[in-house]
Protein backbone atom coordinates (compact mmCIF):
# COMPACT_ATOMS: atom_id res chain seq x y z
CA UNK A 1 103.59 135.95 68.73
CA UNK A 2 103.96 133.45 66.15
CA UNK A 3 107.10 131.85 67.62
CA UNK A 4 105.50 131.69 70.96
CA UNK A 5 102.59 129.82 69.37
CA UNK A 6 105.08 127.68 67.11
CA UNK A 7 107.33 126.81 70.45
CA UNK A 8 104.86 125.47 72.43
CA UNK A 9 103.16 123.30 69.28
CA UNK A 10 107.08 121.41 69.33
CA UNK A 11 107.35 121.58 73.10
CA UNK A 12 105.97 118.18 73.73
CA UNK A 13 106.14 118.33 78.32
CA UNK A 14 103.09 119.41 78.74
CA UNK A 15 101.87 116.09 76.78
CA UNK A 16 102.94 113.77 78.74
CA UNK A 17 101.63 115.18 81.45
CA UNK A 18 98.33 114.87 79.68
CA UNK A 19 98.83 111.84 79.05
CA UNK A 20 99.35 110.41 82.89
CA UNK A 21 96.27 112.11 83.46
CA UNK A 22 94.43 110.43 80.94
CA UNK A 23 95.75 107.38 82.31
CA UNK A 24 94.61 108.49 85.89
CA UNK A 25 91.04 109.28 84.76
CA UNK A 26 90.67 105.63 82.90
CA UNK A 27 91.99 103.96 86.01
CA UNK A 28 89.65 105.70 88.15
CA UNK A 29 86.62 104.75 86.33
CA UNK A 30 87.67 101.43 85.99
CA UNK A 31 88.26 100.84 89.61
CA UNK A 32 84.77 102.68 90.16
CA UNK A 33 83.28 99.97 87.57
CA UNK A 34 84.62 97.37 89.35
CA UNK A 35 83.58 98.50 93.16
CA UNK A 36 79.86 98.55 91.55
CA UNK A 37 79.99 94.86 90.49
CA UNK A 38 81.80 93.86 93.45
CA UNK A 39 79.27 95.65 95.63
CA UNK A 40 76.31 92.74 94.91
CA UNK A 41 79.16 90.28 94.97
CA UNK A 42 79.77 91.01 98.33
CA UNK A 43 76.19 91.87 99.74
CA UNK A 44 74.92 88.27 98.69
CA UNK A 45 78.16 87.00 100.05
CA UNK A 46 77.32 88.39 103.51
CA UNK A 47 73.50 87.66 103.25
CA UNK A 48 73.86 84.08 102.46
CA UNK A 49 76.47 83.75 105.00
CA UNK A 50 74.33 86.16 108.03
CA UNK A 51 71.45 83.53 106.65
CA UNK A 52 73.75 80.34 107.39
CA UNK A 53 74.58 81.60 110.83
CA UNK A 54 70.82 82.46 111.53
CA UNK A 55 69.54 78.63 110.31
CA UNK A 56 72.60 77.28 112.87
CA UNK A 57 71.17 79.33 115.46
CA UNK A 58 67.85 78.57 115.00
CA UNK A 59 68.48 74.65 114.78
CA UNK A 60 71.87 73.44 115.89
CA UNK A 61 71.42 70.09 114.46
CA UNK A 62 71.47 71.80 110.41
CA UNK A 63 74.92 73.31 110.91
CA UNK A 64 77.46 71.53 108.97
């Protein structure tokens, strides 16, 4: 029993493994971070833009 234990403490596969999933899991979170700030980003974007259109509609002579 103790050589199984002491051969998979050297065998050192399995940690790399671990290791891409690590990696995974912070890329994940930080592309989840980043959708949550770009989410406002965006919504103003298209407000002020639906907003534009709507004051052009309204009164052709403000569009420019």
């Amino acid at each position: 029993m103790r050589k199984l234990i002491n051969a998979l403490k050297r065998d050192e596969r399995g940690v790399s493994a671990l290791e891409y999933v690590i990696l995974a899991v912070i890329v994940v979170a930080a592309v989840a971070a980043g959708g949550i700030v770009l989410q406002s980003v965006i919504t103003n974007a298209f407000n002020a833009t639906g907003a534009k259109i709507s004051n052009c509609i309204a009164s052709v002579s403000t569009c420019g």
